[in-house]
N, C-alpha and C. Protein backbone atom coordinates (compact mmCIF):
# COMPACT_ATOMS: atom_id res chain seq x y z
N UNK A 1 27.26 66.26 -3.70
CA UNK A 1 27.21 67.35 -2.73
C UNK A 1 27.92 68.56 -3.32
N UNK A 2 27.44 69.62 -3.14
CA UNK A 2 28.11 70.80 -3.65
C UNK A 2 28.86 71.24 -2.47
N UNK A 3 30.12 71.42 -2.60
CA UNK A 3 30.95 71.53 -1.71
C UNK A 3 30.84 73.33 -0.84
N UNK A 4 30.60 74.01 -2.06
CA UNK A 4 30.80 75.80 -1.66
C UNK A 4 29.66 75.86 -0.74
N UNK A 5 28.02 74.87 -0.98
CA UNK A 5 27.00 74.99 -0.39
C UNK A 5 26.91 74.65 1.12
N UNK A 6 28.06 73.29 0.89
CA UNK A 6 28.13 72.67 2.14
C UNK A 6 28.87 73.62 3.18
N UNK A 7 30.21 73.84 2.66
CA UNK A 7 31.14 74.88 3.62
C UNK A 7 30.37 76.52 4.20
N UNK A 8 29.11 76.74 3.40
CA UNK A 8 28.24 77.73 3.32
C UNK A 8 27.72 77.65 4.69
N UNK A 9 26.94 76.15 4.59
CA UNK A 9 25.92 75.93 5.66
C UNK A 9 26.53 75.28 6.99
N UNK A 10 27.97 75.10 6.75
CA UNK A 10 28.54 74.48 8.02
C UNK A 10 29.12 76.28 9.00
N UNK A 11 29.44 76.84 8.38
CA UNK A 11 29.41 77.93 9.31
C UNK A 11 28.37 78.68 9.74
N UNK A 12 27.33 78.54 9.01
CA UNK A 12 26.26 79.23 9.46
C UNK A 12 25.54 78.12 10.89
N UNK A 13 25.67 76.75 10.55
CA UNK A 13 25.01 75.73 11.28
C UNK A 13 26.37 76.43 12.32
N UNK A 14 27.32 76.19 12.61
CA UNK A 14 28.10 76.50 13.67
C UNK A 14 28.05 77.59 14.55
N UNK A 15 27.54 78.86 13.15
CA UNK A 15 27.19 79.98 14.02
C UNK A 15 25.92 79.58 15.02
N UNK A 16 25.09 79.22 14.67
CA UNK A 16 23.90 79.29 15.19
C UNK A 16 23.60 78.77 16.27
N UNK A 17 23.79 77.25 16.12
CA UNK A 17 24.17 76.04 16.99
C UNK A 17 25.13 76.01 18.20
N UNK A 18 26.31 76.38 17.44
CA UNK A 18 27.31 76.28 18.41
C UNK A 18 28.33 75.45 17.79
N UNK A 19 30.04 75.90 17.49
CA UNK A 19 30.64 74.74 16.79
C UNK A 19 30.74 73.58 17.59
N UNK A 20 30.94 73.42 19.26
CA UNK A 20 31.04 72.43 19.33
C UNK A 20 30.48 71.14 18.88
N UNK A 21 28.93 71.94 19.26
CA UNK A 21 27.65 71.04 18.93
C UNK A 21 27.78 70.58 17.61
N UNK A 22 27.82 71.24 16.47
CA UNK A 22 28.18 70.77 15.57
C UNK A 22 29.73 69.87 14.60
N UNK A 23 30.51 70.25 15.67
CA UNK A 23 31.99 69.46 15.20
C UNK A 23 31.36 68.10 15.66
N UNK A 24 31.12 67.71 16.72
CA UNK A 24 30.59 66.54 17.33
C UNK A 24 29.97 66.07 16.49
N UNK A 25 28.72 66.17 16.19
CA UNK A 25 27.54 66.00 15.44
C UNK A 25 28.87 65.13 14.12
N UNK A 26 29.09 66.29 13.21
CA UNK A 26 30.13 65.59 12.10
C UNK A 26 30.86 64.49 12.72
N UNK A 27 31.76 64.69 13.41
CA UNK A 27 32.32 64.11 13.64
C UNK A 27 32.77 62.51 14.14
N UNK A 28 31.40 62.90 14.56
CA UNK A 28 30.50 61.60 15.51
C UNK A 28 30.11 60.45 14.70
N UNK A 29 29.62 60.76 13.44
CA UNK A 29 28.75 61.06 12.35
C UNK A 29 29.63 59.25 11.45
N UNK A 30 28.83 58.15 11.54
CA UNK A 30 29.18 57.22 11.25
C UNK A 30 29.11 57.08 9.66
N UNK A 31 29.34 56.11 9.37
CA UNK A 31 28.76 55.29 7.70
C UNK A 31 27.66 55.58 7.37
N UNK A 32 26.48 54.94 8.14
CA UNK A 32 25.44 54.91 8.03
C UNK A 32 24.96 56.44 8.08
N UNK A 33 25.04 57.46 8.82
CA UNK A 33 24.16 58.56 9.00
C UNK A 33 25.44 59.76 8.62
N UNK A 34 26.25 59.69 8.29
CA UNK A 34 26.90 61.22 7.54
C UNK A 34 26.30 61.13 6.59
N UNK A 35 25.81 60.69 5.55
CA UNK A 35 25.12 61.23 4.45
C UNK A 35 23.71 62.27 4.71
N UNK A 36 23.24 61.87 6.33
CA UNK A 36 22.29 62.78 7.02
C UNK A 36 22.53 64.13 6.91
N UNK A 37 24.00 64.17 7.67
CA UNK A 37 24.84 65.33 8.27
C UNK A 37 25.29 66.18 6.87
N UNK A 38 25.24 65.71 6.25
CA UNK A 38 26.07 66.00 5.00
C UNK A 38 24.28 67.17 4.45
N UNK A 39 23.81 67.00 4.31
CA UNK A 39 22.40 66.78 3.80
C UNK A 39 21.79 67.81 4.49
N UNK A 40 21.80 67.98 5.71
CA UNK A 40 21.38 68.91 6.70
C UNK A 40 21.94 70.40 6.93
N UNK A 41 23.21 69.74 6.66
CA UNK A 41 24.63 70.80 6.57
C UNK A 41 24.05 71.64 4.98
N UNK A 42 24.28 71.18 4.43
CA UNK A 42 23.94 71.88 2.59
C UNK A 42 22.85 71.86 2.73
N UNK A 43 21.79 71.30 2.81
CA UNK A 43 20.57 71.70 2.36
C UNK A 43 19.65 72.55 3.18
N UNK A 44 19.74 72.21 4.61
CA UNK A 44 18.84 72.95 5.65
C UNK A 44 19.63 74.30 5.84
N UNK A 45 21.03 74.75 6.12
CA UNK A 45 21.80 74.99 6.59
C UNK A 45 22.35 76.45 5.36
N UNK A 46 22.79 75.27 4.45
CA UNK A 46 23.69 76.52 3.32
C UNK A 46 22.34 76.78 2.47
N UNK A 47 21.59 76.15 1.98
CA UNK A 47 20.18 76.37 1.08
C UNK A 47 19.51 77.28 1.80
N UNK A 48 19.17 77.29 2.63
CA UNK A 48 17.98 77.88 3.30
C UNK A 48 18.47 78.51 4.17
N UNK A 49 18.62 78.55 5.16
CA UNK A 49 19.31 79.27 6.46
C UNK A 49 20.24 80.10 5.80
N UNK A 50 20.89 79.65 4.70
CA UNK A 50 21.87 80.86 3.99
C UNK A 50 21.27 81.47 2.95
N UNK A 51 19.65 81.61 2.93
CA UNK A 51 18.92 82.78 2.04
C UNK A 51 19.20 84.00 2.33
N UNK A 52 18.90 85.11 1.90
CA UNK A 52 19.15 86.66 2.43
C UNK A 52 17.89 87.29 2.58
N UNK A 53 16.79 86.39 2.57
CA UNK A 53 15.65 87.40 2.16
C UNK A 53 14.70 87.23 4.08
N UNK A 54 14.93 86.52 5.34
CA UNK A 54 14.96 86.18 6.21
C UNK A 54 15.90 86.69 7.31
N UNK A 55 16.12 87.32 8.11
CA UNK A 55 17.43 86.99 8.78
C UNK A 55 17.42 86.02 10.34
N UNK A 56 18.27 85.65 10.69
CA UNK A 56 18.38 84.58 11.31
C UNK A 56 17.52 84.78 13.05
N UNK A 57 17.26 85.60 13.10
CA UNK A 57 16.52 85.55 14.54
C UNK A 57 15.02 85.31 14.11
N UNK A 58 14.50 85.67 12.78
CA UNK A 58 12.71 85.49 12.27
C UNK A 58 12.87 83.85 12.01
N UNK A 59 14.06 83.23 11.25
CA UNK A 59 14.19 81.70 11.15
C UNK A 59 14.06 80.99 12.53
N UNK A 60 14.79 81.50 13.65
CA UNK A 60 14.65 80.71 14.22
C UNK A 60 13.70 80.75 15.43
N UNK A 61 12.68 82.06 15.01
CA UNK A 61 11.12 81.98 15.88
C UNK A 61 10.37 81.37 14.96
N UNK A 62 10.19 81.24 13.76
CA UNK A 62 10.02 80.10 12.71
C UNK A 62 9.89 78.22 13.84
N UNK A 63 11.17 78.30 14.11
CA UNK A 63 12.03 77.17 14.29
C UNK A 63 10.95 76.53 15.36
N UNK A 64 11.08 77.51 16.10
CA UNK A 64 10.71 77.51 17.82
C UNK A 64 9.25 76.84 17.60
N UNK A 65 8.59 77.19 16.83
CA UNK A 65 7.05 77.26 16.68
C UNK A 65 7.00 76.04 15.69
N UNK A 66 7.35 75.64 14.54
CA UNK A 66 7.70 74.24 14.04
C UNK A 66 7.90 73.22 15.06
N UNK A 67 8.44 73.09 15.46
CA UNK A 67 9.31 71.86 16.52
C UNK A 67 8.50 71.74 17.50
N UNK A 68 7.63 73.06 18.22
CA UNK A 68 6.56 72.79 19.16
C UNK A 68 5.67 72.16 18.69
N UNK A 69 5.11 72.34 17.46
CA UNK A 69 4.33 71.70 17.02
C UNK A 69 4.20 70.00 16.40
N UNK A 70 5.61 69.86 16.03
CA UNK A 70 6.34 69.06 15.66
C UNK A 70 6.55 67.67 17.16
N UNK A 71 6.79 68.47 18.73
CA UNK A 71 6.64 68.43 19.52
C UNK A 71 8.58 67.40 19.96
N UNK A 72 9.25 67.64 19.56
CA UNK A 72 10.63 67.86 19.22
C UNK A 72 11.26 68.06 20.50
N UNK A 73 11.44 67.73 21.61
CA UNK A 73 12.12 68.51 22.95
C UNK A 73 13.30 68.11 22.63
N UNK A 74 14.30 67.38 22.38
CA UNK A 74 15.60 67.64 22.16
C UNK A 74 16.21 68.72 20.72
N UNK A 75 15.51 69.21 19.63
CA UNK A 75 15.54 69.87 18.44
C UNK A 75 15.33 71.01 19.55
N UNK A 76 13.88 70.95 19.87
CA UNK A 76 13.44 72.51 21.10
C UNK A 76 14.63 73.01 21.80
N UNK A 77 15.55 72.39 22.33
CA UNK A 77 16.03 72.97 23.12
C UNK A 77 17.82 73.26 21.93
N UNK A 78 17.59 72.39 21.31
CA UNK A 78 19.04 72.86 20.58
C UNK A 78 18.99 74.22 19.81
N UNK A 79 17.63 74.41 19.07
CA UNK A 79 17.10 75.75 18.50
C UNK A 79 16.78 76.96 19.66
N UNK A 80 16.29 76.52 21.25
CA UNK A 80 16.41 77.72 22.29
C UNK A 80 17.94 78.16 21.81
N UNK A 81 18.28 77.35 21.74
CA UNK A 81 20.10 77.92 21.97
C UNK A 81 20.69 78.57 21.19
N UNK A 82 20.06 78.19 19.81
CA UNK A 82 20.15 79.10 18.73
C UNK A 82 19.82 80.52 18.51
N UNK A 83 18.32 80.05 18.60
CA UNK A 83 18.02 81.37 18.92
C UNK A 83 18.22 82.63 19.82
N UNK A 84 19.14 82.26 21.09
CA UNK A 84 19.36 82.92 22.12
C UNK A 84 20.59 83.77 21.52
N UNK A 85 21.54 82.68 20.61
CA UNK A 85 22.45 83.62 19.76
C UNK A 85 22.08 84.45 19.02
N UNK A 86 20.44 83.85 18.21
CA UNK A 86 20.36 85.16 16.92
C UNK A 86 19.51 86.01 17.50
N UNK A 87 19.58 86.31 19.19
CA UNK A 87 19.14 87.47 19.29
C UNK A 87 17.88 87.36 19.91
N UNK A 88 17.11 86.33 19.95
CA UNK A 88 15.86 86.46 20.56
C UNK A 88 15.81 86.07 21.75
N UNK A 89 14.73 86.91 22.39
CA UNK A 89 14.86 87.36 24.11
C UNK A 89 14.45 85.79 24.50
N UNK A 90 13.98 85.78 26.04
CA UNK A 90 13.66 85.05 26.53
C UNK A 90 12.29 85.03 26.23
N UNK A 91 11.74 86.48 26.80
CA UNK A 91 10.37 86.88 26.27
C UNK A 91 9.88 86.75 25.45
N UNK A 92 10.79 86.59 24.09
CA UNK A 92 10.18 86.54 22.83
C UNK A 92 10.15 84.88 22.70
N UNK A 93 10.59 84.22 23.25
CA UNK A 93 10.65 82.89 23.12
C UNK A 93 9.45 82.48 24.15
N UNK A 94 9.15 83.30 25.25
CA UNK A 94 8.31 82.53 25.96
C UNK A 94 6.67 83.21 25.22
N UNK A 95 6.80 84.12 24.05
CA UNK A 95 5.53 84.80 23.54
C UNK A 95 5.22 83.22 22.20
N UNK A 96 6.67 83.49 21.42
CA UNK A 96 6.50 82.65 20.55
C UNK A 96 5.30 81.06 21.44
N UNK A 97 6.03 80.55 22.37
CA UNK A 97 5.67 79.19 23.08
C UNK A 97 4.48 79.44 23.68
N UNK A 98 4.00 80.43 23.56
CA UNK A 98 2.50 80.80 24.12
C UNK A 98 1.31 80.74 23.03
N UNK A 99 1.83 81.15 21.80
CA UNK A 99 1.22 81.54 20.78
C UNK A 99 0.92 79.71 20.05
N UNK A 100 2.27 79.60 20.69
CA UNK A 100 2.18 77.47 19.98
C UNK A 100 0.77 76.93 20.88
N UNK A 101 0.61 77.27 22.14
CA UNK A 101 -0.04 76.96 22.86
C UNK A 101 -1.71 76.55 21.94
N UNK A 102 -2.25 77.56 21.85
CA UNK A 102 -3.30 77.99 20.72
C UNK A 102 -3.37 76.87 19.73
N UNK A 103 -2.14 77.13 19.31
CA UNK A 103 -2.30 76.26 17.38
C UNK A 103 -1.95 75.45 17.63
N UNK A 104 -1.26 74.47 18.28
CA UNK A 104 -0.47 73.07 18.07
C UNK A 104 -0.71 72.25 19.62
N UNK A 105 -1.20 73.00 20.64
CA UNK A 105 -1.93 72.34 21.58
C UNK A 105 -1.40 72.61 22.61
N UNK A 106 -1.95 72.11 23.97
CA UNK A 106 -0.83 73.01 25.18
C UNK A 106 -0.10 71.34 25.59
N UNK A 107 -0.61 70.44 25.39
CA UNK A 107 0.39 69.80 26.00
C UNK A 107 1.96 70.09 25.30
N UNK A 108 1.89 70.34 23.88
CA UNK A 108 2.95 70.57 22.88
C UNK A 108 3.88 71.51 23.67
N UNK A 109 2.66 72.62 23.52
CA UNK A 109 3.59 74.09 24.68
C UNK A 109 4.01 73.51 25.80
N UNK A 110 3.58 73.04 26.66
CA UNK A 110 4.16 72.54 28.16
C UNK A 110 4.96 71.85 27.93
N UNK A 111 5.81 70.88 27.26
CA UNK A 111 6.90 70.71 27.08
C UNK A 111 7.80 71.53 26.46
N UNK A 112 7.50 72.34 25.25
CA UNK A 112 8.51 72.97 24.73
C UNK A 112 8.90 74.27 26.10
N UNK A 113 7.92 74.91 26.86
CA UNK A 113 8.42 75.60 27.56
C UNK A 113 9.47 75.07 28.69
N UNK A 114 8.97 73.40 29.44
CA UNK A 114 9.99 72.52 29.64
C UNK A 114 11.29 72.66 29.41
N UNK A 115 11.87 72.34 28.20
CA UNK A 115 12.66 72.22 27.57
C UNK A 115 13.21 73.62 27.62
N UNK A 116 12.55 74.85 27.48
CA UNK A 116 12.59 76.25 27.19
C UNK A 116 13.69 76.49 28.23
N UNK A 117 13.06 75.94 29.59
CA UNK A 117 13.29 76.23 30.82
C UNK A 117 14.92 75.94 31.37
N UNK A 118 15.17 74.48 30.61
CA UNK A 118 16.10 73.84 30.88
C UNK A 118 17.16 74.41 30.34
N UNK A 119 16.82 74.33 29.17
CA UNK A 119 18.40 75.68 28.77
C UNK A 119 18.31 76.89 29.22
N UNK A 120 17.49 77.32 29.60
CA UNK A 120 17.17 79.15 30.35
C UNK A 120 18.69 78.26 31.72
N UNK A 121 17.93 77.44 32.54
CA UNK A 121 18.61 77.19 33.70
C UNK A 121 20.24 76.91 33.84
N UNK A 122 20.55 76.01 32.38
CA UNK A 122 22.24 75.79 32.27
C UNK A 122 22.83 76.78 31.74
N UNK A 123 21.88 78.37 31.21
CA UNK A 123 22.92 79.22 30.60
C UNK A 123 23.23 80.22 32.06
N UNK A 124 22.37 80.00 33.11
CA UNK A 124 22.27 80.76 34.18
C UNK A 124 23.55 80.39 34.99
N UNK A 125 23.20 78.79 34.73
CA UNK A 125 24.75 77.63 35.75
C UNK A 125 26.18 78.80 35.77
């Protein structure tokens, strides 16, 4: 593991995410599956997510539209959350989940907007 890569992608994963969400996640993070965390952290995280040529609100309408398709409702809703930090509206999240509709199918969309919904509702709580 490259350590500068890892410490790279753990603040950016924290920014994005949320540290709690992510201290947990590590923390949580047994024998068997920190080598996951470890992996996700540096590679998804400090590799990629810490490119410069992207910035983090186009990654994570990227995200939104992957995972719908992917059809992901617990990822869906951890990336709404993300994305709500890097900036993207509600609107733009409910255009993105419209546009999934089309390409990846509507049952796909009708859950991810689901899911959409559910964190719209606990950031309202």
């Amino acid at each position: 593991m490259n350590q500068s890569t890892f410490e790279k992608g753990l603040k950016i994963r924290r920014e994005v995410l949320g540290a709690e969400y992510v201290d947990r996640s590590i923390n949580n993070a047994t024998e068997f599956n920190l080598p996951l965390q470890e992996l996700v952290t540096e590679y998804c995280w400090g590799e990629v997510w810490g490119r410069p040529n992207l910035p983090r609100k186009t990654r994570s309408i990227i995200n939104l539209a992957m995972i719908t398709a992917l059809n992901r409702p617990h990822e869906l809703k951890l990336h709404v959350r993300g994305a709500l930090r890097n900036g993207v509206t509600k609107e733009e999240i409910r255009e993105v989940l419209l546009q999934t509709a089309i390409y990846c199918g509507v049952p796909a969309a009708i859950d991810s907007f689901r899911s959409a919904q559910e964190v719209f509702n606990e950031s309202e709580e």
